[in-house]
C-alpha atoms as a PDB file:
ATOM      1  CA  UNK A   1     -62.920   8.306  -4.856  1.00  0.00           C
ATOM      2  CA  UNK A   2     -60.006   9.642  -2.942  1.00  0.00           C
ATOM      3  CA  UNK A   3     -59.663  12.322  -0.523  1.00  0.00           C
ATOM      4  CA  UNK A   4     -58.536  14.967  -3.277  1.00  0.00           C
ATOM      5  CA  UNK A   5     -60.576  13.925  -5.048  1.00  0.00           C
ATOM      6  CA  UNK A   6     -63.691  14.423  -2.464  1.00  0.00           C
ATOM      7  CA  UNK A   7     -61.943  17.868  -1.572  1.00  0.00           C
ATOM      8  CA  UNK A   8     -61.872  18.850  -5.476  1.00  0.00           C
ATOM      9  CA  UNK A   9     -65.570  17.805  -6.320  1.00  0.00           C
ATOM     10  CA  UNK A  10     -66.817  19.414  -2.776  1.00  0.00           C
ATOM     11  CA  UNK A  11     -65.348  22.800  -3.627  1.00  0.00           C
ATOM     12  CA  UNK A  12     -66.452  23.132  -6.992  1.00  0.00           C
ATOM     13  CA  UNK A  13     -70.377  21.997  -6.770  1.00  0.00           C
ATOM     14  CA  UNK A  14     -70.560  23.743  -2.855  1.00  0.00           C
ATOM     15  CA  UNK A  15     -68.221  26.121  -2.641  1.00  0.00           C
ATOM     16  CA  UNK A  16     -67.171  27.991  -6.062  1.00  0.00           C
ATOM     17  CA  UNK A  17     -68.397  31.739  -6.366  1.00  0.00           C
ATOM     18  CA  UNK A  18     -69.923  31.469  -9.785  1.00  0.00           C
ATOM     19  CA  UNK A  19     -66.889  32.399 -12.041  1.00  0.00           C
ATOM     20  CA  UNK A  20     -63.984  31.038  -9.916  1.00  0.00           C
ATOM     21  CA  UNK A  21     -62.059  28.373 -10.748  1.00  0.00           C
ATOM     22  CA  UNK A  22     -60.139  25.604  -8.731  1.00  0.00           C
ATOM     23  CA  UNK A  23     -56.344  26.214  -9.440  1.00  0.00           C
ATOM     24  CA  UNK A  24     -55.045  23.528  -7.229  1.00  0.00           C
ATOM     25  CA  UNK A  25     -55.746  20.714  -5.035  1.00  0.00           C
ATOM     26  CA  UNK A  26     -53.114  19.168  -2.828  1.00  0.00           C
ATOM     27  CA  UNK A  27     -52.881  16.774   0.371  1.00  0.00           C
ATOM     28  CA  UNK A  28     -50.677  17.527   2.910  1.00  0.00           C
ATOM     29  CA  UNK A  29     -49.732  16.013   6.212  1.00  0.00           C
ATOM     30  CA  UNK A  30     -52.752  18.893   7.695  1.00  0.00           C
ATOM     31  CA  UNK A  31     -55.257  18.086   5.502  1.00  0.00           C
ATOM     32  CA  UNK A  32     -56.476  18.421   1.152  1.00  0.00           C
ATOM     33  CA  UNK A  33     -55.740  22.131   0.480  1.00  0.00           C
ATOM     34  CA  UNK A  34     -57.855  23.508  -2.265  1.00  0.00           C
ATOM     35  CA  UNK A  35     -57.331  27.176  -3.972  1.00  0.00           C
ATOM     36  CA  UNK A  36     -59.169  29.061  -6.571  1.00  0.00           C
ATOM     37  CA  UNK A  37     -58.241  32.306  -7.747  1.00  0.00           C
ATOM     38  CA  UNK A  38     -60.324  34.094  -4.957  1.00  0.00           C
ATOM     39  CA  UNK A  39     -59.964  31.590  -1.789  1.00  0.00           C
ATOM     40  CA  UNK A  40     -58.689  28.560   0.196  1.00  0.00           C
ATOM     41  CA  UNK A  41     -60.184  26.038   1.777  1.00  0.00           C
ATOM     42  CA  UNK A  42     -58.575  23.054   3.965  1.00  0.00           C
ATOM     43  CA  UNK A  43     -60.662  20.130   4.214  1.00  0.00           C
ATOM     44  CA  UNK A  44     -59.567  17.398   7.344  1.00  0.00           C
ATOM     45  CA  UNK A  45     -61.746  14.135   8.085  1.00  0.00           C
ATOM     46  CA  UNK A  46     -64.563  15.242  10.738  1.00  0.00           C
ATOM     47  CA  UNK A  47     -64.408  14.197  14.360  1.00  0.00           C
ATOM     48  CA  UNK A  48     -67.405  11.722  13.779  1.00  0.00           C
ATOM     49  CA  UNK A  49     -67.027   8.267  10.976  1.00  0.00           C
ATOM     50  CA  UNK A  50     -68.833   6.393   9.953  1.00  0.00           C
ATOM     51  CA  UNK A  51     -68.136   2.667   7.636  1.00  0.00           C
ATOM     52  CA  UNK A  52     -70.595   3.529   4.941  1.00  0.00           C
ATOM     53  CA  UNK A  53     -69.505   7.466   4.862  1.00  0.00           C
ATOM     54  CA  UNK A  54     -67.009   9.912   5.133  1.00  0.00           C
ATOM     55  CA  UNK A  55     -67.462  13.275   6.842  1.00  0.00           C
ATOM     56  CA  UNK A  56     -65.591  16.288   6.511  1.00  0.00           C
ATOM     57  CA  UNK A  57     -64.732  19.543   7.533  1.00  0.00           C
ATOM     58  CA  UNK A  58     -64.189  21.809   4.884  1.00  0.00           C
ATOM     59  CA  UNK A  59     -63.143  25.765   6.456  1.00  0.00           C
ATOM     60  CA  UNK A  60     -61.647  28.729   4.567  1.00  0.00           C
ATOM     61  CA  UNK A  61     -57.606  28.738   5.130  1.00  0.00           C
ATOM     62  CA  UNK A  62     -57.532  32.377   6.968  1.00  0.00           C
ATOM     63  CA  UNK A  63     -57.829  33.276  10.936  1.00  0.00           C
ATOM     64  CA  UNK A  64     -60.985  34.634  12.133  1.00  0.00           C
ATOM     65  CA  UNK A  65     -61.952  35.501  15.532  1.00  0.00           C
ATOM     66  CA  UNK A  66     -63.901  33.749  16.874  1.00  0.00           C
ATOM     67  CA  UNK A  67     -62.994  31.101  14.545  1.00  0.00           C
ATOM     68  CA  UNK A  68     -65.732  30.233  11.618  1.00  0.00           C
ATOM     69  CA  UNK A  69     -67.751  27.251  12.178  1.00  0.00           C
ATOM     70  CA  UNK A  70     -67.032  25.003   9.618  1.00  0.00           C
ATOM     71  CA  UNK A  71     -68.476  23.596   6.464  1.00  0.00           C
ATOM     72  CA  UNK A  72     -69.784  20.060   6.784  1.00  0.00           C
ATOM     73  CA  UNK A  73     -69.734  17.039   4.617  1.00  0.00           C
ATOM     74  CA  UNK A  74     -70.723  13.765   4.244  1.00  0.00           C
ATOM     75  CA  UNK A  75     -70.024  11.730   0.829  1.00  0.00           C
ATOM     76  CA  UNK A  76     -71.350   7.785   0.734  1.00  0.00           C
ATOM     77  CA  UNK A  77     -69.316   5.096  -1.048  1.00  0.00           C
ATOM     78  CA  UNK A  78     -71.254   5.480  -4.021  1.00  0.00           C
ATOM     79  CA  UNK A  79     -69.868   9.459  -4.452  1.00  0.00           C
ATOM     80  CA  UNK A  80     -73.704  11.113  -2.818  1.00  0.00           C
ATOM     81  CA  UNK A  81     -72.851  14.270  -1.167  1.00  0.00           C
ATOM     82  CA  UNK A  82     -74.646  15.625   1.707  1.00  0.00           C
ATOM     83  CA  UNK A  83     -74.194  19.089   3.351  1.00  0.00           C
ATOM     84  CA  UNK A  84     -74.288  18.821   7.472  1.00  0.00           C
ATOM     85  CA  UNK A  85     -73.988  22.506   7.860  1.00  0.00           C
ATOM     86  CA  UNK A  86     -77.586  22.806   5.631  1.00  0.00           C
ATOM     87  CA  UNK A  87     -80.600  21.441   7.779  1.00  0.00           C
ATOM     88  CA  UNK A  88     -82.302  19.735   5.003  1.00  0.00           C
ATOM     89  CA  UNK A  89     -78.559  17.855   4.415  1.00  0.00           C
ATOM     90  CA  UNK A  90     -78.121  16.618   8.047  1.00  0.00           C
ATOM     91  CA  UNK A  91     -81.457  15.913   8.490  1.00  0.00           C
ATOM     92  CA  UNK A  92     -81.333  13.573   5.352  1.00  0.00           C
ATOM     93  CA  UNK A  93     -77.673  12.454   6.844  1.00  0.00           C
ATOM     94  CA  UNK A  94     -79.746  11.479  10.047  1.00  0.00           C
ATOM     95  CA  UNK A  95     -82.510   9.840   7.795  1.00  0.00           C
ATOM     96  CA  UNK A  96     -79.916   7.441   6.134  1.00  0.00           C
ATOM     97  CA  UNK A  97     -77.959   6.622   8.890  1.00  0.00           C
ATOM     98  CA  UNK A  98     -80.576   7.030  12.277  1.00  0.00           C
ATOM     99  CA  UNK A  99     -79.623   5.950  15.270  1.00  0.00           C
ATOM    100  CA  UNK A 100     -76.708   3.829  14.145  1.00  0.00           C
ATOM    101  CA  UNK A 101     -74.700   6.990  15.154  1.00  0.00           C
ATOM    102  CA  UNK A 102     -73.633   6.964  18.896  1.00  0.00           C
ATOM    103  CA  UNK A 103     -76.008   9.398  20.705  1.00  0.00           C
ATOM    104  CA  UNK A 104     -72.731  11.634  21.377  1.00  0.00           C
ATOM    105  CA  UNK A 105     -71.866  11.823  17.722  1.00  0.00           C
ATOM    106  CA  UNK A 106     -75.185  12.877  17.002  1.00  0.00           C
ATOM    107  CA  UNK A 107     -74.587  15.409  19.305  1.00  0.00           C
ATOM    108  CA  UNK A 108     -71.302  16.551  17.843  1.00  0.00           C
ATOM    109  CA  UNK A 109     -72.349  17.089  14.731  1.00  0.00           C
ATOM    110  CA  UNK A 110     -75.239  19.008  15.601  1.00  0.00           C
ATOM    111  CA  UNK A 111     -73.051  21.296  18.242  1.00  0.00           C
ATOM    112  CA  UNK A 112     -70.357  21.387  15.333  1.00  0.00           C
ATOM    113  CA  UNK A 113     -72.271  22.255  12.007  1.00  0.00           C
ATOM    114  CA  UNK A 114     -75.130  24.166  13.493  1.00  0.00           C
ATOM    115  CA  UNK A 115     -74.021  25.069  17.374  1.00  0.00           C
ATOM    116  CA  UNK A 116     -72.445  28.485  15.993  1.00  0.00           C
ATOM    117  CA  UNK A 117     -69.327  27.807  17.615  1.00  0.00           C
ATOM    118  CA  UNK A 118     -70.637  25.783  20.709  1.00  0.00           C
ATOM    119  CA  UNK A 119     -69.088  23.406  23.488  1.00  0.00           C
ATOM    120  CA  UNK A 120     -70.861  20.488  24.223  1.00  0.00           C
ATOM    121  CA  UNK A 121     -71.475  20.705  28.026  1.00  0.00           C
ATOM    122  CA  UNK A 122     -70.423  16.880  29.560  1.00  0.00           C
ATOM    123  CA  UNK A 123     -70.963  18.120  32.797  1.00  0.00           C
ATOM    124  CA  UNK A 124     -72.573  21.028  34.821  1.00  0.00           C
ATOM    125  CA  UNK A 125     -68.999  21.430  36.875  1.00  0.00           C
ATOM    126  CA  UNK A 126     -68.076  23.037  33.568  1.00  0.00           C
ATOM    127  CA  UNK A 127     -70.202  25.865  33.634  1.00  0.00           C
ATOM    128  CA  UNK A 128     -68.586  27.195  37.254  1.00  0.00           C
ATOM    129  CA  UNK A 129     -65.553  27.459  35.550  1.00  0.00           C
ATOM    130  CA  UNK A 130     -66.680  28.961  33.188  1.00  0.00           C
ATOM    131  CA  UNK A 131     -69.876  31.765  34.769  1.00  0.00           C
ATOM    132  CA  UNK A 132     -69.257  30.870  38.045  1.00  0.00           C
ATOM    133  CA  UNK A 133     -70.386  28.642  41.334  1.00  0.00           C
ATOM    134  CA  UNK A 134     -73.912  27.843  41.071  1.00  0.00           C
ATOM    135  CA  UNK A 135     -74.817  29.912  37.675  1.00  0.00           C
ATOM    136  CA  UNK A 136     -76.207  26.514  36.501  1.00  0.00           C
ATOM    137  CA  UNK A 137     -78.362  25.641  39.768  1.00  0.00           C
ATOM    138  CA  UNK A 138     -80.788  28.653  38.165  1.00  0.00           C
ATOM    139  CA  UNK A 139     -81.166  27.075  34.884  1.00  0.00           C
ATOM    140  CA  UNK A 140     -84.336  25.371  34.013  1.00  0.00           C
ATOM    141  CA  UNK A 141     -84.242  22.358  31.522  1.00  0.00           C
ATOM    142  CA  UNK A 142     -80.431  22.040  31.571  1.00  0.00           C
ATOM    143  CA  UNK A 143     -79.364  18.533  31.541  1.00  0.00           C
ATOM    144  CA  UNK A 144     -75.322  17.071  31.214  1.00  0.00           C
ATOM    145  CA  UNK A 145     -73.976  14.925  29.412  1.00  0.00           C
ATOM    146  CA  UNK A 146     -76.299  13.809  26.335  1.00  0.00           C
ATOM    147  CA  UNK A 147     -79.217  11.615  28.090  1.00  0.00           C
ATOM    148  CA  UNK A 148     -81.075   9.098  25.694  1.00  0.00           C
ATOM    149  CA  UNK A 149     -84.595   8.138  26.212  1.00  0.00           C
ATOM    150  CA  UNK A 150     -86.299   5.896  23.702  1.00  0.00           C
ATOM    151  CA  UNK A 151     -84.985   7.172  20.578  1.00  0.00           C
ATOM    152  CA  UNK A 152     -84.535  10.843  21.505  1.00  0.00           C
ATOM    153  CA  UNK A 153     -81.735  13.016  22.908  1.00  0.00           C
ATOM    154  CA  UNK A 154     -81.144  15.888  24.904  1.00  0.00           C
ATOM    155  CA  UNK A 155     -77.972  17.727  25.500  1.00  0.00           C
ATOM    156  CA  UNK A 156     -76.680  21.129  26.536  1.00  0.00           C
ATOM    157  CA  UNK A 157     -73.889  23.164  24.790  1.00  0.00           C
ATOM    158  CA  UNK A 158     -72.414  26.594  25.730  1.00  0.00           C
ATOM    159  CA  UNK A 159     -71.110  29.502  23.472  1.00  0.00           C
ATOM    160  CA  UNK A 160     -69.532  32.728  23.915  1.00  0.00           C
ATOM    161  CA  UNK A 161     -71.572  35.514  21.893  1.00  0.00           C
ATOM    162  CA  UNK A 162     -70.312  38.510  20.623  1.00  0.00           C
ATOM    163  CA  UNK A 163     -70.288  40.649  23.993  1.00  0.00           C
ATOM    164  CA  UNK A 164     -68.253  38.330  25.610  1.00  0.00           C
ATOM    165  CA  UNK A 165     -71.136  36.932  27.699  1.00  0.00           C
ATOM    166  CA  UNK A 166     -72.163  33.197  27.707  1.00  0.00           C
ATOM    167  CA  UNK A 167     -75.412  31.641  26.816  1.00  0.00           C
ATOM    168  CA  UNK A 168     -76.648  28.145  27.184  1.00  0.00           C
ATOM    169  CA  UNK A 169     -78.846  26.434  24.218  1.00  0.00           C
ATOM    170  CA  UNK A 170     -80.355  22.728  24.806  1.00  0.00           C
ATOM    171  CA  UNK A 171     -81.262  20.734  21.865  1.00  0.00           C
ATOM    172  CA  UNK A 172     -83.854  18.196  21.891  1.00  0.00           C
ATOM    173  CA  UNK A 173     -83.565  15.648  18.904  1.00  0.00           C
ATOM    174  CA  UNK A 174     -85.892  13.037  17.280  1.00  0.00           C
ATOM    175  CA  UNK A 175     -83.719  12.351  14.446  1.00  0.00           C
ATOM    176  CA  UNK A 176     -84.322  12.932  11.877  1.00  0.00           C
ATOM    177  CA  UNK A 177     -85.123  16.628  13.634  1.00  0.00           C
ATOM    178  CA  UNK A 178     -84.235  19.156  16.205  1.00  0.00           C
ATOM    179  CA  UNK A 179     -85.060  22.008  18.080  1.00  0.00           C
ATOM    180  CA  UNK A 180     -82.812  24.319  19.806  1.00  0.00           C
ATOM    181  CA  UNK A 181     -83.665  26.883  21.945  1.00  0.00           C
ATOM    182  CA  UNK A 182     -81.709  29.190  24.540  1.00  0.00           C
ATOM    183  CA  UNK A 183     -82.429  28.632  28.099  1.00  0.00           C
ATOM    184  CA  UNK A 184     -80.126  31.192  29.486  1.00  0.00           C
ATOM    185  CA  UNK A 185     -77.802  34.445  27.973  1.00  0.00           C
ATOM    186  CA  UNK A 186     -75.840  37.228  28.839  1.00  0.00           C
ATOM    187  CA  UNK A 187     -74.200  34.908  31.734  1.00  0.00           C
ATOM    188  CA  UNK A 188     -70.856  36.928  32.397  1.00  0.00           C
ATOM    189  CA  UNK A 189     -67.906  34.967  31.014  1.00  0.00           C
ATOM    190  CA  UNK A 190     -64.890  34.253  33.374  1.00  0.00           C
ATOM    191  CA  UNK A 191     -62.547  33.108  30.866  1.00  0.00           C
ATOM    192  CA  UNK A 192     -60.725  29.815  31.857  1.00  0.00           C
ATOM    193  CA  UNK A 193     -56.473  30.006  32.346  1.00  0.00           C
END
């Protein structure tokens, strides 16, 4: 299957408000652009590959702020779709493919597809810039970048909620699972030049 073709069959088993129809599907030098009578979506190759699948982003062709996290999928060579932005779908993504994934992938796609939009924190120097000197000395359980221990991750990401403030999650996987849970919120946000 091609990439339109993906995009096409993506849309209309995921996507489709019962009673819409796809009008068009075309690829363009940004991505497969896919309209129905009531939306559009763009769909671009995700950030993370694989050789025995492709991932995609799939997000609605309109400008929201903050931005809408996107759709997520994976499709085999053998035309299986999974959903990454379902739990059940990535965890059965992670199933299949394990730790064949680089542990920083693993964390991208978790950050991207269920992170709600997140930044993956690589290192703790990030979060001055961003709260301030020191906001992250205060911080139990915070670790940067992903660490790897027999099997297992643990990374950090930060997000900007609604009232402008920061909070910091960590994630803790055992693929095919995760847990995320907030270790700090309501940090005040010094937005980066």
């Amino acid at each position: 299957m091609s990439t339109v073709e993906h995009a096409r069959r993506v849309v209309a088993e995921h996507l489709l408000s019962a009673g819409d129809e796809i009008e068009s599907v075309r690829e363009g030098s940004d991505g497969v652009l896919v309209e129905s009578h009531e939306w559009r979506w763009r769909m671009t190759p995700a950030p993370v590959s694989t050789s025995d699948w492709k991932l995609y982003d799939v997000e609605l062709d309109l400008f929201t702020d903050p931005p809408m996290a996107p759709y997520g999928f994976a499709v085999d060579t053998d035309g299986r779709v999974l959903r990454l932005d379902d739990r059940p779908g990535l965890s059965e993504f992670f199933r299949l493919v394990g730790m064949s994934l680089a542990a920083r992938d693993i964390a991208s796609l978790l950050t991207r597809y269920h992170g709600g939009p997140a930044h993956l924190l690589d290192d703790v120097a990030e979060l001055d810039r961003v709260v301030g000197p020191g906001a992250a000395a205060g911080i139990d359980g915070l670790t940067a970048p992903v660490t790897e221990t027999k099997g297992s991750l643990a990374f950090c990401t930060w997000r900007v909620d609604a009232d402008d403030t920061i909070a910091i999650d960590r994630w803790d996987v055992h693929l095919p699972e995760w847990e995320k849970r907030t270790l700090a919120n309501r940090l005040p946000w010094r937005p980066v030049d």
